[in-house]
Protein backbone atom coordinates (compact mmCIF):
# COMPACT_ATOMS: atom_id res chain seq x y z
CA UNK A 1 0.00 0.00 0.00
CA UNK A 2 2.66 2.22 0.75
CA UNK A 3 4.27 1.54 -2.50
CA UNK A 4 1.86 2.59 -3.89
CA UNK A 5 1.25 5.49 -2.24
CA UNK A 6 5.09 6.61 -2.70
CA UNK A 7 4.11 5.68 -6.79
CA UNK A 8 1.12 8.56 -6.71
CA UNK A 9 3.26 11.02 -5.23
CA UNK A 10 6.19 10.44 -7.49
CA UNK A 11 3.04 10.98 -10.40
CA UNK A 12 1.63 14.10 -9.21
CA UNK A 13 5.06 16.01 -8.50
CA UNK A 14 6.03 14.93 -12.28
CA UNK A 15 2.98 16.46 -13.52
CA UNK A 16 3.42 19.25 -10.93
CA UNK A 17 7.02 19.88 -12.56
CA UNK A 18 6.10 19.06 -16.27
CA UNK A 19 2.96 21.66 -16.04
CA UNK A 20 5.51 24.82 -14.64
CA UNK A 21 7.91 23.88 -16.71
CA UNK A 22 5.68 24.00 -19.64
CA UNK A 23 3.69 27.32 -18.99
CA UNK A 24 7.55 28.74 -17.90
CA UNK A 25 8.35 27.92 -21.25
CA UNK A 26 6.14 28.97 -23.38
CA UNK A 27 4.95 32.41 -24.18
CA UNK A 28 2.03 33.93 -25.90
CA UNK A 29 2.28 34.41 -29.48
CA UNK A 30 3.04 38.06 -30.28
CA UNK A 31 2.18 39.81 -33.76
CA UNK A 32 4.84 41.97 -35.14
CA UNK A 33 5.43 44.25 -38.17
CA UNK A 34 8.75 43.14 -39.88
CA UNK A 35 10.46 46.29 -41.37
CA UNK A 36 12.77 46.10 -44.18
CA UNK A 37 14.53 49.08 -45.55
CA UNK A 38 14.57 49.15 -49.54
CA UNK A 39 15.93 51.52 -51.85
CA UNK A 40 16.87 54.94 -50.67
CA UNK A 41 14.74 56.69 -47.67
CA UNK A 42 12.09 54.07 -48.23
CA UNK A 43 11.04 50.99 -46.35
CA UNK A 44 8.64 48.06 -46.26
CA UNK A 45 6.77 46.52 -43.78
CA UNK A 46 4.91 43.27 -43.64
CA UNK A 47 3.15 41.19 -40.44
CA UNK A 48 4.76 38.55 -38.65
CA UNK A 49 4.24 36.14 -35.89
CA UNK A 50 6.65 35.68 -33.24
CA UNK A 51 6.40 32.55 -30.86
CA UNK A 52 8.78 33.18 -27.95
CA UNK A 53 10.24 30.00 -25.83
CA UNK A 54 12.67 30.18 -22.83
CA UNK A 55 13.78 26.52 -23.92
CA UNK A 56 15.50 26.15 -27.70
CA UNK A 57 14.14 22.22 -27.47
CA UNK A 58 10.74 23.43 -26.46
CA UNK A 59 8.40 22.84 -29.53
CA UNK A 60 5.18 25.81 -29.89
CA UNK A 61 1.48 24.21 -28.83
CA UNK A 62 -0.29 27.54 -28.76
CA UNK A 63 0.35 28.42 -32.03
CA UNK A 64 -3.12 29.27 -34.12
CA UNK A 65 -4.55 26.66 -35.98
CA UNK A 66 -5.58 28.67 -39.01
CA UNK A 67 -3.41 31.45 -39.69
CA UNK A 68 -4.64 35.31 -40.37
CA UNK A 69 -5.03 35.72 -43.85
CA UNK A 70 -2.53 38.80 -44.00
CA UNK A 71 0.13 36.48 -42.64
CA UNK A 72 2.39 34.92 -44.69
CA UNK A 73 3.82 31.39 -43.43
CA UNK A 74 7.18 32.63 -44.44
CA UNK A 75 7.15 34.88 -41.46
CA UNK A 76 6.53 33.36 -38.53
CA UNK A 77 9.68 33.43 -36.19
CA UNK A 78 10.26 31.16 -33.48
CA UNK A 79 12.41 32.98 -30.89
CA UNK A 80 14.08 31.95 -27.91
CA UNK A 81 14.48 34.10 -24.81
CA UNK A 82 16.26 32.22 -22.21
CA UNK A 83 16.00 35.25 -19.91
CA UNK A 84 11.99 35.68 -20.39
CA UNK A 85 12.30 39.24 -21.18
CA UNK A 86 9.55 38.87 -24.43
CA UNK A 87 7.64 37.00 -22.01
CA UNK A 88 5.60 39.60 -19.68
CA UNK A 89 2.71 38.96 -17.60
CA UNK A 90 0.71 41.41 -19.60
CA UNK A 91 0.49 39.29 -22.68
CA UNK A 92 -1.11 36.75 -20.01
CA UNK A 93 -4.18 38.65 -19.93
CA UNK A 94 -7.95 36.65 -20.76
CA UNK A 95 -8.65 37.02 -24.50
CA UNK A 96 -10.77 39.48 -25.51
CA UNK A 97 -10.59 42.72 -26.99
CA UNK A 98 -7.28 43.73 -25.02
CA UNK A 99 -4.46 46.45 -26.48
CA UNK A 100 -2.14 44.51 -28.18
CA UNK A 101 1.84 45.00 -27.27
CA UNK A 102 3.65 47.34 -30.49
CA UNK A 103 6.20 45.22 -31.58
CA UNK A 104 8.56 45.60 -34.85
CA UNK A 105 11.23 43.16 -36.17
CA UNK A 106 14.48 44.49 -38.48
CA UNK A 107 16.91 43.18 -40.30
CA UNK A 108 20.03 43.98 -37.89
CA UNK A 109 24.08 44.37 -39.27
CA UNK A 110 26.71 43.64 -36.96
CA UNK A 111 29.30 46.11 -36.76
CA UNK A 112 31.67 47.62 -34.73
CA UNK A 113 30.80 50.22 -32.13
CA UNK A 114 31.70 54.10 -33.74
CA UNK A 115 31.80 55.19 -30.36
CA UNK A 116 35.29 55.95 -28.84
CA UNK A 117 35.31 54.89 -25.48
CA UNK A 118 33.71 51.97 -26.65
CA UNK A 119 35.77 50.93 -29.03
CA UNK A 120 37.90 48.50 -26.83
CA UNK A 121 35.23 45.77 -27.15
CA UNK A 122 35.69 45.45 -30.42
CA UNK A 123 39.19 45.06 -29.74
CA UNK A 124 39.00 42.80 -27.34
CA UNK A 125 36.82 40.34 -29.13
CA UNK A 126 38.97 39.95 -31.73
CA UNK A 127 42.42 39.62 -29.38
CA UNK A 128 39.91 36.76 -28.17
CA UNK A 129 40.02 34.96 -31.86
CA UNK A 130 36.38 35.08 -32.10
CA UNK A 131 34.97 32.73 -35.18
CA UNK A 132 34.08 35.08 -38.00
CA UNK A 133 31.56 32.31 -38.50
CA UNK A 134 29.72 33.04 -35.50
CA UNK A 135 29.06 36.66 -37.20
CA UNK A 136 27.96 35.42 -40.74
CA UNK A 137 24.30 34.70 -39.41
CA UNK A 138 20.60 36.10 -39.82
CA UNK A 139 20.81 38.95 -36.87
CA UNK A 140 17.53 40.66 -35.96
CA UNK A 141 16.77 43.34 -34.05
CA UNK A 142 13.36 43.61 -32.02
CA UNK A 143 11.58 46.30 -30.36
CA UNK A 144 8.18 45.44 -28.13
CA UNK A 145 6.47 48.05 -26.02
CA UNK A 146 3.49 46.82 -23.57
CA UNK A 147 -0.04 48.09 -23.03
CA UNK A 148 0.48 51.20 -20.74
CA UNK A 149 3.69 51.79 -21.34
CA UNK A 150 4.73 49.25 -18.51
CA UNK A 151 7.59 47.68 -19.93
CA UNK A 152 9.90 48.13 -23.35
CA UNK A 153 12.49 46.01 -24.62
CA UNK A 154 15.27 46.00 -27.37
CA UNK A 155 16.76 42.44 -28.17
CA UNK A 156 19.42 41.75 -30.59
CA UNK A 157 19.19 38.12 -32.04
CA UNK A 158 20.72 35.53 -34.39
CA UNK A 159 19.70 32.46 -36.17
CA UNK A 160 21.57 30.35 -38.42
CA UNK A 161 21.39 31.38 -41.81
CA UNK A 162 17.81 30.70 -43.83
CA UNK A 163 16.57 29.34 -40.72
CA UNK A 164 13.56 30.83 -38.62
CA UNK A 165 14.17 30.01 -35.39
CA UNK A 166 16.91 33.34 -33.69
CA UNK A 167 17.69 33.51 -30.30
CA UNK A 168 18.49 36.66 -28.29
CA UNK A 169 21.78 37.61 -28.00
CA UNK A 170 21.72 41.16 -25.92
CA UNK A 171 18.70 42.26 -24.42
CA UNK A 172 17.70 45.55 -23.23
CA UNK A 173 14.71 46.38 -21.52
CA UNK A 174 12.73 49.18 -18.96
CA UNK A 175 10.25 48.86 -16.73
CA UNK A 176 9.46 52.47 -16.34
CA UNK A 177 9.00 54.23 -19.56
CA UNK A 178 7.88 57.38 -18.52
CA UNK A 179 8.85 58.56 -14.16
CA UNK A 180 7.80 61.76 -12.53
CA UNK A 181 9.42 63.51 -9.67
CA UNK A 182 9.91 66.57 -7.66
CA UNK A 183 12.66 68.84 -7.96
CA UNK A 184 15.18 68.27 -5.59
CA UNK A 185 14.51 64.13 -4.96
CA UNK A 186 16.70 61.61 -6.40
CA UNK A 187 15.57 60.39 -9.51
CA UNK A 188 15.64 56.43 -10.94
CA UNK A 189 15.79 55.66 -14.92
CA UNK A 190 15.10 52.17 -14.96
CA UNK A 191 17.74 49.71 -17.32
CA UNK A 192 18.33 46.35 -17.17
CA UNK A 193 20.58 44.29 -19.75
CA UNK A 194 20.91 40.88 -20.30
CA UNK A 195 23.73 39.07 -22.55
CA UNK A 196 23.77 35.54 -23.46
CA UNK A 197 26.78 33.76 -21.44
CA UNK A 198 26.90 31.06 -24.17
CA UNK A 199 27.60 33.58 -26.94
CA UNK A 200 31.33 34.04 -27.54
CA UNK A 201 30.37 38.15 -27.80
CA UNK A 202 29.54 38.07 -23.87
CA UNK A 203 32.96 37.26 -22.77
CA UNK A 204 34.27 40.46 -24.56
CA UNK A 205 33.11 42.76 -22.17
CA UNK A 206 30.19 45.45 -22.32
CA UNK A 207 29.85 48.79 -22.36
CA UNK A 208 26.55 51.22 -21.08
CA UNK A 209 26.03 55.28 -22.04
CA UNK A 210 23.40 57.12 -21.00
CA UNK A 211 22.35 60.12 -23.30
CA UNK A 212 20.42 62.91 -22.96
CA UNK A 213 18.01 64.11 -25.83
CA UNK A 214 15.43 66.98 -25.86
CA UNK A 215 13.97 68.94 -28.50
CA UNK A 216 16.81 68.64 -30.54
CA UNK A 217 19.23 69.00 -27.85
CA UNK A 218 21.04 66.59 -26.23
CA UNK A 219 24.42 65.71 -23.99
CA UNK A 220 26.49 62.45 -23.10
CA UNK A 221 25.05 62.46 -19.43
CA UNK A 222 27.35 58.73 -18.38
CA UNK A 223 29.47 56.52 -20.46
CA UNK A 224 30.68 53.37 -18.89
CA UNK A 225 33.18 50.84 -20.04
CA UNK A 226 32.32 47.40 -18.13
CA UNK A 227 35.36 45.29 -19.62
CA UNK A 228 38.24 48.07 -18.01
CA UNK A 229 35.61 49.41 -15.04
CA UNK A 230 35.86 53.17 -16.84
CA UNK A 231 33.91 55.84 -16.39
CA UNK A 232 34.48 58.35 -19.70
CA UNK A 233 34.99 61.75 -18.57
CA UNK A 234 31.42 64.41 -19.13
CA UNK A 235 30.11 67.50 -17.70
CA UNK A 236 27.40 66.16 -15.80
CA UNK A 237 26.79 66.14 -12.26
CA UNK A 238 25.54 63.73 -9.98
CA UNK A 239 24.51 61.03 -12.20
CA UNK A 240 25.87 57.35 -11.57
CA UNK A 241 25.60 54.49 -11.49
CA UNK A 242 24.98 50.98 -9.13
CA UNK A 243 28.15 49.45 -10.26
CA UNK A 244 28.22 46.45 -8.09
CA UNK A 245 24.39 45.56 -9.53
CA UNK A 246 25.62 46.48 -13.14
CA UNK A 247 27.90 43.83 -12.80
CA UNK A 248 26.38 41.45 -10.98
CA UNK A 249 22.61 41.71 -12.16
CA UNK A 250 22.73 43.70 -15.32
CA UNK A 251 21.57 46.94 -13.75
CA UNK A 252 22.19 49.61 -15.80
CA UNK A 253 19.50 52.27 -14.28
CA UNK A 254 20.54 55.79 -14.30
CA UNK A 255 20.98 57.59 -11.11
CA UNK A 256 20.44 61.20 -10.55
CA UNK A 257 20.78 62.16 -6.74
CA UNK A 258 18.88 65.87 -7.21
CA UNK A 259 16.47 66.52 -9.99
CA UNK A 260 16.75 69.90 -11.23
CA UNK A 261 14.50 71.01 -14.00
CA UNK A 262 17.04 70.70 -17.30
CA UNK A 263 17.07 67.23 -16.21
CA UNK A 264 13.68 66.69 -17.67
CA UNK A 265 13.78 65.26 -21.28
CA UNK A 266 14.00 61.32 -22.88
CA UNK A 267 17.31 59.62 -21.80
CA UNK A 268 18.31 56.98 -24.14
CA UNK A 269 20.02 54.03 -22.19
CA UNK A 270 22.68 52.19 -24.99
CA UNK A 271 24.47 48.88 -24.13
CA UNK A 272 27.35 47.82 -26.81
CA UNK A 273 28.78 44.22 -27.19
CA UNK A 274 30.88 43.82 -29.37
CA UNK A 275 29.31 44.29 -32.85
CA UNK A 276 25.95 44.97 -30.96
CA UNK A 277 24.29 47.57 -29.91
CA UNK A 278 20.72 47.70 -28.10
CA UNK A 279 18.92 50.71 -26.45
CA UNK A 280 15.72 51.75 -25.01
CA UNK A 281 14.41 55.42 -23.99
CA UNK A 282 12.95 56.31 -20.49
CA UNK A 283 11.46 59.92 -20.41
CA UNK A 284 11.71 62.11 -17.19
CA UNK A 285 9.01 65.00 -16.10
CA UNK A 286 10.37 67.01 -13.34
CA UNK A 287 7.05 68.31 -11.58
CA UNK A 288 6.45 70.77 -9.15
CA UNK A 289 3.07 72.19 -7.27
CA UNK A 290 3.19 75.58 -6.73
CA UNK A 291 3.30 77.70 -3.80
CA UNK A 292 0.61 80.35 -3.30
CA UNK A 293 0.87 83.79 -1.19
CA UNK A 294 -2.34 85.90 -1.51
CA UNK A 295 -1.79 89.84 -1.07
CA UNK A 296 -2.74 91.60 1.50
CA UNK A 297 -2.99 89.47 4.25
CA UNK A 298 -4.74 90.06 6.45
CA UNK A 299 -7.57 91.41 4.53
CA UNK A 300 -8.66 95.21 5.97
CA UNK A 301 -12.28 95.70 7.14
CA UNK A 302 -14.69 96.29 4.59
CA UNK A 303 -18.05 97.62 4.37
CA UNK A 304 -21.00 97.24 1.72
CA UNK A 305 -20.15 99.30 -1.88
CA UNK A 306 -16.41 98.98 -0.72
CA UNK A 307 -14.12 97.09 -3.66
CA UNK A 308 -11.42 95.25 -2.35
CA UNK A 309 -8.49 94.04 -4.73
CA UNK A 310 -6.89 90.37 -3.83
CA UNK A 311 -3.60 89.23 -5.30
CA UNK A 312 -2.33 86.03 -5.13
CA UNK A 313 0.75 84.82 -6.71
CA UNK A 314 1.82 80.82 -7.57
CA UNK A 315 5.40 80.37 -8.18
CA UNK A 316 8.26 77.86 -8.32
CA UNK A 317 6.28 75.45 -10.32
CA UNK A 318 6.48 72.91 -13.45
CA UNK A 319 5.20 72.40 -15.94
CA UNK A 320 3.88 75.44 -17.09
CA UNK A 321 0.09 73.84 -16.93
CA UNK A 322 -1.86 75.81 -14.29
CA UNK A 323 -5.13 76.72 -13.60
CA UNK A 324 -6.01 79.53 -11.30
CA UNK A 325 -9.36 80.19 -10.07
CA UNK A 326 -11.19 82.07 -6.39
CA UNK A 327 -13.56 80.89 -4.23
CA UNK A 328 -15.96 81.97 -1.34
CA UNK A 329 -16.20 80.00 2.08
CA UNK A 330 -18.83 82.13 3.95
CA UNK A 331 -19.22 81.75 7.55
CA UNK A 332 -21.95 78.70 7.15
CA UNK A 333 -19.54 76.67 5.43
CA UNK A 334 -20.47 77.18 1.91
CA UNK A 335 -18.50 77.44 -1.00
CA UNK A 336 -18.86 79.45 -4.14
CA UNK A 337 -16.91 80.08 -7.16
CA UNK A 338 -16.01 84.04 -7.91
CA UNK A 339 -14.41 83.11 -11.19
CA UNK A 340 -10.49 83.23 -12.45
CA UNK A 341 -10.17 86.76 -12.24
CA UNK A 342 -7.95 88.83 -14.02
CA UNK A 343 -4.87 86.38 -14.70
CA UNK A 344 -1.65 87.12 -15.74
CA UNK A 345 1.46 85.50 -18.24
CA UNK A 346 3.73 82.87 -16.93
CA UNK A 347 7.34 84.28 -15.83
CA UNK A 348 10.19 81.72 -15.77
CA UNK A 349 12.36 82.45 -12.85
CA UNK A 350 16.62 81.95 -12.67
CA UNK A 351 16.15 77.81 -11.61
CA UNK A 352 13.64 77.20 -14.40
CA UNK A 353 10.66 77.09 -12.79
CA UNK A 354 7.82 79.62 -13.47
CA UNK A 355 5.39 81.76 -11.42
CA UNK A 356 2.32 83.59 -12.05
CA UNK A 357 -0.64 86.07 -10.71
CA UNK A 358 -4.42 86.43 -10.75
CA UNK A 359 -6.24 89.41 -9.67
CA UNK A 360 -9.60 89.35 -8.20
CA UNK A 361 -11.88 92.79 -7.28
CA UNK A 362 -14.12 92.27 -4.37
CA UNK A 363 -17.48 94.39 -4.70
CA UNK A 364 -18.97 94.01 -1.65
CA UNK A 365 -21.90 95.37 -2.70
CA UNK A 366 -22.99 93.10 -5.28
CA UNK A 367 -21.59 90.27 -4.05
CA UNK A 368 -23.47 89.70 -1.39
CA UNK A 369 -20.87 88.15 1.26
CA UNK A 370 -22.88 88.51 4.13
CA UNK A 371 -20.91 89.41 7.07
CA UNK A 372 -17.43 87.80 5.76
CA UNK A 373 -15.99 84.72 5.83
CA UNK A 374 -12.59 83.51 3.49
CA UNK A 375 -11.64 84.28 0.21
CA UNK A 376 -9.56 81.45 -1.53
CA UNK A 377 -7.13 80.60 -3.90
CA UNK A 378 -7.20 77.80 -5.86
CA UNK A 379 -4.47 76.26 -8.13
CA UNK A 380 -4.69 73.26 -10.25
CA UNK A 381 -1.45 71.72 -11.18
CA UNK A 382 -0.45 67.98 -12.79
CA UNK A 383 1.59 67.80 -9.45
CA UNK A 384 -1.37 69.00 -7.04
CA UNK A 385 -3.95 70.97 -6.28
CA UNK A 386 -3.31 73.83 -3.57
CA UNK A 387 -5.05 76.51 -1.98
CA UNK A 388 -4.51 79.29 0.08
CA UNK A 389 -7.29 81.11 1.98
CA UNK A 390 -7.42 84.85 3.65
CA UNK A 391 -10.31 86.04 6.10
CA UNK A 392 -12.29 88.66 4.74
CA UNK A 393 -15.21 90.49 7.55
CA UNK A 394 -17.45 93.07 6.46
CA UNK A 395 -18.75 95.44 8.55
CA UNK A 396 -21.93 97.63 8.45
CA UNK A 397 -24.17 95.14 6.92
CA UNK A 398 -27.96 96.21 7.29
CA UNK A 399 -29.59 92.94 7.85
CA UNK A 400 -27.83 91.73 11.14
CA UNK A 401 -27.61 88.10 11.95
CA UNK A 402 -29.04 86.12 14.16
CA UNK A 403 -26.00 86.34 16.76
CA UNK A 404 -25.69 90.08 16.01
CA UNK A 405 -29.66 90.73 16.90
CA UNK A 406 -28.84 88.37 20.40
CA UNK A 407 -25.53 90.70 21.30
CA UNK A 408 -27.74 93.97 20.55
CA UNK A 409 -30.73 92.72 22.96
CA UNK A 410 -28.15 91.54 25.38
CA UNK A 411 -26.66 94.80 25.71
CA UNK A 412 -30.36 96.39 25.42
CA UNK A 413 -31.43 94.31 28.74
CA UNK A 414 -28.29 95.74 30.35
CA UNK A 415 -28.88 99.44 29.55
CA UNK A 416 -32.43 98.50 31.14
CA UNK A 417 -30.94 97.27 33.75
CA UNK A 418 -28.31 100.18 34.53
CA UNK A 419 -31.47 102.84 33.74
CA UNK A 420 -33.43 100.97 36.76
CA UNK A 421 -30.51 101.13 38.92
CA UNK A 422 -29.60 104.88 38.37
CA UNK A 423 -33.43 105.36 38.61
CA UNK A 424 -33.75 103.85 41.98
CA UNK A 425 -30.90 105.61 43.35
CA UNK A 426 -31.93 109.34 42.43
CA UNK A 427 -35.93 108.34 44.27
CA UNK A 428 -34.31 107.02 46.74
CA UNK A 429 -31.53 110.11 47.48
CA UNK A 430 -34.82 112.55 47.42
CA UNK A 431 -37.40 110.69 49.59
CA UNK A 432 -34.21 111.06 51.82
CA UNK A 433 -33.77 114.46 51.54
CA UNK A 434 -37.56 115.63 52.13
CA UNK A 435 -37.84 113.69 55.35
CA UNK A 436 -34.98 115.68 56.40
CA UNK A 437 -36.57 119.12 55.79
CA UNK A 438 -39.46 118.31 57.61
CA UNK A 439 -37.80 117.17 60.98
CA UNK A 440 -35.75 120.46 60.89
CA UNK A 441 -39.16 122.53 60.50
């Protein structure tokens, strides 16, 4: 019995181990436009299917039975990624009308890298008698960004020539396309890279830059050469890198310890092996709320047919989007909107950030604000929305409230009261004095 036992134990973990390692195999079938340059500026692009394994020997059992009708047999691909990079959890999602990864498949030429500093690999891959064969493949290049912009990734692969089945050979990927923070916090552009060990290209070293591109402009922000451990020399400032992870994990995320506002921009994170080259983008949005100060403050007493002129002022913000607007919190706790006022143009101060006024004009007589209450500022900003709020009392209003009309019969009852007393005193004094005049008669 116990043999038996033992038997259906042994069963169920083999089925245990032969289901994970199927579903960690596989990968859902992703559909890809493959673009091929032709003559001149032109190019050509035609859909694809790409069937992604983690295991080379692993044969496809999800692939379509019947095949789209734009889809040519002649270009379906059957890639392995030993690292599971192509292989997100978004693309596990229920069928059904979900947004479908963007994904695009090139031709790719090996070549040496044109960059200086990075030169070396190239160098050292052929000091390490690399087979010329190994290069005189099919290469692709692939780029696949997912629903939401949650993840992106650049592969390089090869497959033996006139054969359909490449494996990736440098990877490149991002898990946050697009980060937001405040000025002055450390920032984190998120790289990772992952080389094939078993490819003779992997041995010769790596190197990582990080460049800096916006609207046209753009600056080396890091260069770093992983097979001497050298940084290249540039003018920026407090950007680095976690070495130890680069090396040990393939973390090549971009470090900037103080986020100013010309950091903001698309940063293009480029790893070279030798002959390869694979890169993603990450873009950066410094934003800041901004601060509001409302002029005067305190608020002097008003009266009815006064007009009272409120400033306030928003600075040290970015982006430029703002909205400016006033509001009316009267004593009972309601709220009211008095419009944007009269708003001025942005002004972009000496640290890149930008400020700007609206001016409102109290009428107290048509308003109708009662007996006062707050006057506020509202700001709405992609960072925040923030308000600032200045007590306004009016004085001299003709209807009195309720705990006006109880102070005034309050003080009423003790006028009354003082009249009675002085009353009482003065008959009393005199009843005094005339019994006094007739005792001395």
């Amino acid at each position: 019995m116990s043999n038996i036992f033992t038997l259906y134990k042994l069963a169920l973990v083999a089925f245990c181990c032969f289901f994970i390692q199927g579903y960690a195999c596989s990968c859902p079938v992703l559909e890809c436009f493959f673009v091929k340059e032709s003559s001149g500026l032109s190019s050509s692009q035609e859909k694809s299917l790409l069937h992604i394994s983690t295991d080379a020997h692993h044969q496809p059992t999800d692939m379509p039975h019947q095949l789209p009708s734009d889809i040519s047999p002649e270009m379906i691909y059957y890639i392995t990624d030993p690292e599971a990079t192509l292989c997100h959890p978004t693309l596990h999602a229920p069928r059904g009308p979900i947004q479908k990864p963007q994904c695009e498949i090139n031709p790719f030429l090996p070549h040496p890298s044109s960059i200086d500093w990075a030169a070396s690999l190239t160098e050292s891959a052929l000091r390490s008698a690399l087979n010329p064969i190994y290069l005189q493949a099919d290469w692709f290049s692939a780029a696949v960004q997912y629903p939401d912009r949650q993840l992106v990734v650049s592969s390089v692969m090869r497959a033996p020539t006139a054969t359909k089945e490449p494996s990736v050979i440098l990877s490149v990927s991002s898990k946050s396309v697009s980060v937001q923070v405040r000025l002055g916090e450390p920032a984190l552009l998120d790289c990772s890279l992952w080389a094939d060990p078993s490819s003779p290209l992997s041995g010769s070293g790596f190197a990582v830059e990080w460049h800096y591109q916006f609207r046209g402009n753009g600056r080396l922000v890091l260069a770093y050469d992983g097979k001497n451990d050298q940084l290249a020399s540039t003018g920026e400032e407090g950007a680095t890198l976690d070495f130890g992870g680069l090396h040990e994990k393939g973390n090549a995320s971009l470090i900037l310890r103080e986020a100013k506002v010309r950091h903001a921009g698309t940063y293009i994170c480029s790893v070279f092996l030798p002959y390869l080259l694979a890169e993603v983008s990450v873009h950066l949005e410094i934003v800041e709320p901004p601060s509001l100060s409302i002029y005067p403050s305190p608020l002097p007493l008003s009266f009815p047919g006064q007009v009272v002129t409120v400033l306030c002022e928003a600075s040290g913000f970015i982006p430029l989007s703002l909205e400016l607007s006033w509001e009316y919190k009267g004593a009972d706790g309601n709220t009211r909107p008095l419009g944007t006022g009269s708003v001025t143009s942005h002004r972009q101060g000496w640290d890149g950030t930008y400020s700007q006024n609206t001016r409102l004009d109290l009428d107290m007589a048509k308003l109708g604000l009662g007996t006062g209450g707050e006057v506020v500022c509202v700001a709405v900003h992609p960072g925040g929305t923030r308000r600032a709020a200045v007590a306004l009392n009016v004085i001299g209003v003709s209807s009195p409230s309720i705990e006006d009309a109880m102070a005034m019969v309050g003080v009423a009852l003790v006028l009354y009261g003082l009249i009675k007393i002085v009353s009482w005193t003065f008959s009393s004094s005199g009843t005094d004095d005339a019994s006094r005049d007739k005792k001395d008669n």
